[in-house]
N, C-alpha and C. Protein backbone atom coordinates (compact mmCIF):
# COMPACT_ATOMS: atom_id res chain seq x y z
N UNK A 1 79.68 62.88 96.26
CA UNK A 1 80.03 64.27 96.06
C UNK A 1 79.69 64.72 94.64
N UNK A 2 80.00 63.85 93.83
CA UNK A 2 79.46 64.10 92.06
C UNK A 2 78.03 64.59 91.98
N UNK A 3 77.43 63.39 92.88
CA UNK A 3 75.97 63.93 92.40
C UNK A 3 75.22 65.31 93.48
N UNK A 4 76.05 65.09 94.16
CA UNK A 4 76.00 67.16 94.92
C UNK A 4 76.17 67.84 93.91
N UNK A 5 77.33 67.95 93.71
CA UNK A 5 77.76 68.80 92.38
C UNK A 5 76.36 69.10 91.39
N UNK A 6 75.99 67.80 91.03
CA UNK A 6 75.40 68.16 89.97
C UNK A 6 74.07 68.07 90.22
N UNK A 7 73.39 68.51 91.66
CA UNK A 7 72.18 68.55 91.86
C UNK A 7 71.83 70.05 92.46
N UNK A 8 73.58 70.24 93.03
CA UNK A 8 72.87 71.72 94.07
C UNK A 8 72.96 73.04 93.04
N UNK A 9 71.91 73.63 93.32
CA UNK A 9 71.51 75.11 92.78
C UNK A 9 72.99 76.48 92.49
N UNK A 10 73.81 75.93 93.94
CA UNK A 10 74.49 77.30 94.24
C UNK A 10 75.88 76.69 93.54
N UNK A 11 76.77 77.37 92.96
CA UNK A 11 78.18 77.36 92.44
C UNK A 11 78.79 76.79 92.85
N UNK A 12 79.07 77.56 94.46
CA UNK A 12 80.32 77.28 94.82
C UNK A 12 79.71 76.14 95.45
N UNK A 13 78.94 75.26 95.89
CA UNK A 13 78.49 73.92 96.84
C UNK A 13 78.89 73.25 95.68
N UNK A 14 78.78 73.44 94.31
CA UNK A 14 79.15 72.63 92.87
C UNK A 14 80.40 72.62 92.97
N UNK A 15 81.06 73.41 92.96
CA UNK A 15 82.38 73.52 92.57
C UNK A 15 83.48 73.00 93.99
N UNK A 16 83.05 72.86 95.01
CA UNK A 16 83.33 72.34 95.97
C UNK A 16 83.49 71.05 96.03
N UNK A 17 81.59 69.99 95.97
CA UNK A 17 81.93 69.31 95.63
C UNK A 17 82.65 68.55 94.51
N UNK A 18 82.71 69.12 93.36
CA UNK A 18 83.27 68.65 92.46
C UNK A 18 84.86 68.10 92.77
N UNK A 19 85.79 69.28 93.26
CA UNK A 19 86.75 68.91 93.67
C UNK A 19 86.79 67.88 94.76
N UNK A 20 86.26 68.12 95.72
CA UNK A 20 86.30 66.85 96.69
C UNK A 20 85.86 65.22 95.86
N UNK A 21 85.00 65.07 95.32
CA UNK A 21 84.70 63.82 94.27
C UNK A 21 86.16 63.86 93.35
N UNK A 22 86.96 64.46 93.16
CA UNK A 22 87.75 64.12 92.00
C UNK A 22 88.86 63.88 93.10
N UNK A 23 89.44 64.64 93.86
CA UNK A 23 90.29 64.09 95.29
C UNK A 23 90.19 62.91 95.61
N UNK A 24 88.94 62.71 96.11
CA UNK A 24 88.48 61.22 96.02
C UNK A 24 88.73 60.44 95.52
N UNK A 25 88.44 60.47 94.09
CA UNK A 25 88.99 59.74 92.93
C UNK A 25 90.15 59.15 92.83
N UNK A 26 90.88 60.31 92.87
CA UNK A 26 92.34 60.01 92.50
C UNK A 26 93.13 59.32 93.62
N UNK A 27 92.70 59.77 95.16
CA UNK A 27 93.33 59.06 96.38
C UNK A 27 92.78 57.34 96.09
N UNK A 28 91.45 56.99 95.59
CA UNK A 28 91.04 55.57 95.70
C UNK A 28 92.06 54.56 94.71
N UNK A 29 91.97 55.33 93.22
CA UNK A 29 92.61 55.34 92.26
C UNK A 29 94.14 54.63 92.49
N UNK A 30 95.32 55.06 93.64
CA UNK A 30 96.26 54.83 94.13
C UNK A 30 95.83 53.86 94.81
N UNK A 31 94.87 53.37 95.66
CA UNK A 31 95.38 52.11 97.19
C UNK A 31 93.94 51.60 97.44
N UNK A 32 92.95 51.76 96.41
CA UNK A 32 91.43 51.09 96.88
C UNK A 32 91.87 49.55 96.65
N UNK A 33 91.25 48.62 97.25
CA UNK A 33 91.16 47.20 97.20
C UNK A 33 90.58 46.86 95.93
N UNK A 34 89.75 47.37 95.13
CA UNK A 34 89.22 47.43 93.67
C UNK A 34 89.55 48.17 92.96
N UNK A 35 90.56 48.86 92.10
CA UNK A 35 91.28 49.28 91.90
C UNK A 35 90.33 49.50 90.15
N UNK A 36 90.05 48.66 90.18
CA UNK A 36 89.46 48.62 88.56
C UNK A 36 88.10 49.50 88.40
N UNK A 37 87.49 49.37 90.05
CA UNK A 37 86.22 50.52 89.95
C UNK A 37 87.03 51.55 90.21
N UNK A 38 87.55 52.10 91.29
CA UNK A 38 88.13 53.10 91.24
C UNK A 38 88.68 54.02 90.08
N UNK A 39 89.36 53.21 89.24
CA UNK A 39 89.58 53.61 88.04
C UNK A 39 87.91 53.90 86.71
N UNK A 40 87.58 53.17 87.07
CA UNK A 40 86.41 53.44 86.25
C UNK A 40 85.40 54.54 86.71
N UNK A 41 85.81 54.33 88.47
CA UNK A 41 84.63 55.95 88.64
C UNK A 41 85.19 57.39 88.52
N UNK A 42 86.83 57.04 88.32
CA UNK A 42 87.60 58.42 87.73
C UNK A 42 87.09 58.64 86.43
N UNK A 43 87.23 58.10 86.24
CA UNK A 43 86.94 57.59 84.41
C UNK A 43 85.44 58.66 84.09
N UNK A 44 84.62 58.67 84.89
CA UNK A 44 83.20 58.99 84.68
C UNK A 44 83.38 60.79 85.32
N UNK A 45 84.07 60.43 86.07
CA UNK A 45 84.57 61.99 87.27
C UNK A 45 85.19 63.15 85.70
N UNK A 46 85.85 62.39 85.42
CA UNK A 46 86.95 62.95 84.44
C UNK A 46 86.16 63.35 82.81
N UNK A 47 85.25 62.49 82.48
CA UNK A 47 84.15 62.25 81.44
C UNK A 47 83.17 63.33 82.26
N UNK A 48 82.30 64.08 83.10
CA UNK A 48 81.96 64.66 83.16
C UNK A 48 82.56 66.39 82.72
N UNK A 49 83.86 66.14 83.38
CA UNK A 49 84.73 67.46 82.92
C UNK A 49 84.99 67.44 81.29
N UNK A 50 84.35 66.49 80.64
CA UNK A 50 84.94 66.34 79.19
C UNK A 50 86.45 66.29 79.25
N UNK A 51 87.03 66.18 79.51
CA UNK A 51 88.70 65.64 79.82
C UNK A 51 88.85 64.23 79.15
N UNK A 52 88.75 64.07 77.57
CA UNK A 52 88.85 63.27 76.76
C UNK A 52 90.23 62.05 77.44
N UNK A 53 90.98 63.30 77.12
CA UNK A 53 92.80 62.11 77.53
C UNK A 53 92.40 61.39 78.84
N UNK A 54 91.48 62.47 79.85
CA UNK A 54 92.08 61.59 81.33
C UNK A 54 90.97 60.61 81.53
N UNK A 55 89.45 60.77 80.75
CA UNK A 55 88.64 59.36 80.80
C UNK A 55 89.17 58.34 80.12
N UNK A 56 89.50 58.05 78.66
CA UNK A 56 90.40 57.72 78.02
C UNK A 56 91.90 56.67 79.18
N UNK A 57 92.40 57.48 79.12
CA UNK A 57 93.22 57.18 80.69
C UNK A 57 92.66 56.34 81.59
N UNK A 58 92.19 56.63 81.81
CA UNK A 58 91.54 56.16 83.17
C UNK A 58 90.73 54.65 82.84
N UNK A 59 89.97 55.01 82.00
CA UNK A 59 89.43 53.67 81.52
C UNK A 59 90.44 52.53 81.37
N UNK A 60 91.65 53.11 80.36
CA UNK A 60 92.81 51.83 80.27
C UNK A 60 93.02 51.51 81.49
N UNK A 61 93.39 51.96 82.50
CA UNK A 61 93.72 51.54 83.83
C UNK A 61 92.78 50.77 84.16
N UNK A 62 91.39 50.96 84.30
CA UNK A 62 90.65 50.04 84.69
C UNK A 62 90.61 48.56 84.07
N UNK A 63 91.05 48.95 83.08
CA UNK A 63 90.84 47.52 81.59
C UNK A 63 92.49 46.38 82.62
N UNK A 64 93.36 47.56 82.53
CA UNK A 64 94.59 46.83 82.83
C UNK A 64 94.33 46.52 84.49
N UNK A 65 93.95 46.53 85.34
CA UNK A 65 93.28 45.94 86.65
C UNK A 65 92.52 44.59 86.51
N UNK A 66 91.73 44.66 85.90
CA UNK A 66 90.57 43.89 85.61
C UNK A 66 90.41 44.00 83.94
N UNK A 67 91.41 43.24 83.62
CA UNK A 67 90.78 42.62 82.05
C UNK A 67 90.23 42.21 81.33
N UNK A 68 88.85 41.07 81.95
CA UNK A 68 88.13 40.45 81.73
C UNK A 68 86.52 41.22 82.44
N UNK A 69 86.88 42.19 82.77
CA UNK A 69 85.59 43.26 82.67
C UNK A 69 85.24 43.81 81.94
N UNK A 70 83.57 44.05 80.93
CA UNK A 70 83.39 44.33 80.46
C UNK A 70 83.46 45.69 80.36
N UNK A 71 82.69 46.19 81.13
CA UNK A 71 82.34 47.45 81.52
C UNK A 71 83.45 48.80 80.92
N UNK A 72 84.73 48.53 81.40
CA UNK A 72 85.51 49.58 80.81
C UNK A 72 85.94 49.62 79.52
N UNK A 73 85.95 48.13 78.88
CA UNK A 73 85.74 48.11 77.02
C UNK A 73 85.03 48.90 76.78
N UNK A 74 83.40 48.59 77.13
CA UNK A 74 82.63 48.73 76.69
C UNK A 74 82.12 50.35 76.41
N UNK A 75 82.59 51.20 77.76
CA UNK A 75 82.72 52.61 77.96
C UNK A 75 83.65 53.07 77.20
N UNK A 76 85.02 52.66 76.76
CA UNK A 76 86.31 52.89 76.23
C UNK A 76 85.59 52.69 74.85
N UNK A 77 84.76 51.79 74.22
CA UNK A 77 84.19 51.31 72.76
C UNK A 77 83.61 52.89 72.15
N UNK A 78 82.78 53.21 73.35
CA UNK A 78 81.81 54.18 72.81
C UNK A 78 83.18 55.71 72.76
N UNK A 79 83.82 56.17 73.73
CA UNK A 79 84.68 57.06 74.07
C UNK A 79 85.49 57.04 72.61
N UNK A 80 86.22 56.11 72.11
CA UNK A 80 86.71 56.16 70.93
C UNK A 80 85.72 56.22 69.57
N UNK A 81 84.71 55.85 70.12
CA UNK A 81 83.89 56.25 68.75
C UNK A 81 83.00 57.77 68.26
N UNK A 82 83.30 58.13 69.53
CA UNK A 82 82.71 59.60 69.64
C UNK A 82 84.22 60.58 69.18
N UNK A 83 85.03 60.03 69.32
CA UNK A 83 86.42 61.08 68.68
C UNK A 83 86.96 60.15 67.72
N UNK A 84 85.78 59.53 66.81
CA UNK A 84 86.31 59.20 65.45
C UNK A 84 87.44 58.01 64.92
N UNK A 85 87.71 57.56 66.03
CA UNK A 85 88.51 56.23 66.16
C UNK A 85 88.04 54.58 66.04
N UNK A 86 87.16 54.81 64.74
CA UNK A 86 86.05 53.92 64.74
C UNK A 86 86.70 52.29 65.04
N UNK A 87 88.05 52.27 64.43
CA UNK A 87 88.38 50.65 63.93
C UNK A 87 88.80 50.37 65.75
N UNK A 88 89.43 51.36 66.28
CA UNK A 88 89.99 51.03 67.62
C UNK A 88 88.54 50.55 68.86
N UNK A 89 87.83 51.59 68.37
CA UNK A 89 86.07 51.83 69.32
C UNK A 89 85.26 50.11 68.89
N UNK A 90 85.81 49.81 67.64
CA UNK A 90 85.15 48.22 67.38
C UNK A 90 85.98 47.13 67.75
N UNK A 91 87.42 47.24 68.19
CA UNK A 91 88.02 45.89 68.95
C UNK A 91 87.70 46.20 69.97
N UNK A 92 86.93 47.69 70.89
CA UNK A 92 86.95 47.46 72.29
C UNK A 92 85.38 46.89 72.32
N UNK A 93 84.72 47.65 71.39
CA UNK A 93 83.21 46.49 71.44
C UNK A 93 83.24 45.35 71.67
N UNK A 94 84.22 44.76 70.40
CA UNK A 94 84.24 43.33 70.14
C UNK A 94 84.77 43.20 72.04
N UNK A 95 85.70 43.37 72.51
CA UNK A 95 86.37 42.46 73.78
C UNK A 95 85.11 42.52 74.69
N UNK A 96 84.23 43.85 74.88
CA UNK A 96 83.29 43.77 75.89
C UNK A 96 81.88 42.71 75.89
N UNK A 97 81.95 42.57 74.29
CA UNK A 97 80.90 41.95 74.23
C UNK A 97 81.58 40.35 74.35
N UNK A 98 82.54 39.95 74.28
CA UNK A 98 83.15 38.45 74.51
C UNK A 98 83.20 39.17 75.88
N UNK A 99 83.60 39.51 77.04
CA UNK A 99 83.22 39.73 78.28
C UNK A 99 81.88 40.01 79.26
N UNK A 100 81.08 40.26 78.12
CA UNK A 100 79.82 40.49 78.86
C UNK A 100 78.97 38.62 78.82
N UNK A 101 79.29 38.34 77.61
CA UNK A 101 78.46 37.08 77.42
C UNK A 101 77.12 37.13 77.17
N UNK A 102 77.02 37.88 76.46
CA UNK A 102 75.09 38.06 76.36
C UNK A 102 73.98 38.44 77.69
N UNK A 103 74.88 38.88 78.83
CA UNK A 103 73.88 39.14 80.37
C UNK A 103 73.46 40.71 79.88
N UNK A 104 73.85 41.26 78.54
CA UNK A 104 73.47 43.25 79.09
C UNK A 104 73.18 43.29 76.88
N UNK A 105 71.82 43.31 76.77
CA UNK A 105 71.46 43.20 75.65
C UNK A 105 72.55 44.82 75.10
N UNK A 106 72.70 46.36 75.93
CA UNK A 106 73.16 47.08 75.02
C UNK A 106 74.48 47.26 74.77
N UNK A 107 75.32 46.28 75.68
CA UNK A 107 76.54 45.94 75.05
C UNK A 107 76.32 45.38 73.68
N UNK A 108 75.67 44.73 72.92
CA UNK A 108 75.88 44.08 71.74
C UNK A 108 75.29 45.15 71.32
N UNK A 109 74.55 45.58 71.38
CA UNK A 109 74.10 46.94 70.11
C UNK A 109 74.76 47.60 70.27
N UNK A 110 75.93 48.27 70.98
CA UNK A 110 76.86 49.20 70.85
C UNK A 110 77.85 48.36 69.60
N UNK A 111 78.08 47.37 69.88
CA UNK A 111 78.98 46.21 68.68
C UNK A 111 78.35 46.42 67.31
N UNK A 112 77.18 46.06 67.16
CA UNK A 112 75.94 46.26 66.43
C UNK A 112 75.91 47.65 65.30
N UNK A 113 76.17 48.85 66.45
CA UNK A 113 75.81 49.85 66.08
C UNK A 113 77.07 50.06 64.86
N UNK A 114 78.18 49.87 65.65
CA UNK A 114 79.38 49.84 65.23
C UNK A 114 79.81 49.86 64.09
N UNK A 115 79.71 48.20 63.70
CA UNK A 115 79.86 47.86 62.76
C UNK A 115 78.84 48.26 61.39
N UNK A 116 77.44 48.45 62.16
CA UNK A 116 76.79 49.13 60.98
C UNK A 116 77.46 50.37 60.36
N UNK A 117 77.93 51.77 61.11
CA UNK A 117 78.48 52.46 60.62
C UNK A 117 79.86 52.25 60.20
N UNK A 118 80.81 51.00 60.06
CA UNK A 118 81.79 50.82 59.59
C UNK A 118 81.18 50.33 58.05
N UNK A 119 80.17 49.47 57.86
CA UNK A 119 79.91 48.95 56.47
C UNK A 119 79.40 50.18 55.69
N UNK A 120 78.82 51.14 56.24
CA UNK A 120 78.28 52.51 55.91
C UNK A 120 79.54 53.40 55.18
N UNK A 121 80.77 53.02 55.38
CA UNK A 121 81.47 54.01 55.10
C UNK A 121 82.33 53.76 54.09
């Protein structure tokens, strides 16, 4: 439904689907068997609306499901570093990149990047 939204021409087919994808969301969010994607594809639902608190949100939930997934550090790393929360945005680097294990070269350059602009400052 997201990518309706954000492919069809006319408004209201956008704005339609949009709501139905975020319904979605939030019903999986409660009782999906993966609970940690669910949370992470709110996470992206919610990050499209720019809705800082509820990607933010949403991401922790995914982290607290599945802890040892990179993926929602790693999204949560960058999310705090874009609203200036640099020292918090570099322990979630640091956990994703001890969770990724070297399989996704731009998890470590997000770590990378990081810390360059922390010695920068």
């Amino acid at each position: 439904m997201q990518q309706l939204a954000s492919q069809s021409q006319d408004f209201a087919t956008q704005l339609q689907a949009r709501q139905q994808a975020m319904e979605a969301g939030i019903r999986a969010s409660g009782s999906a068997e993966d609970r940690q994607n669910a949370w992470y594809n709110l996470a992206a639902l919610f990050a499209a609306e720019n809705n800082v608190a509820a990607t933010e949100r949403s991401l922790r939930n995914a982290i607290a499901w599945a802890p040892n997934w990179f993926k929602p550090h790693w999204s949560l790393a960058q999310l705090l570093d874009m609203t200036n929360r640099h020292a918090e945005a570099l322990l979630e680097a640091q956990s994703a990149v001890e969770r990724d294990g070297g399989r996704d070269p731009e998890v470590g350059e997000t770590l990378r990047k990081l810390e360059q602009s922390r010695n920068a400052r």
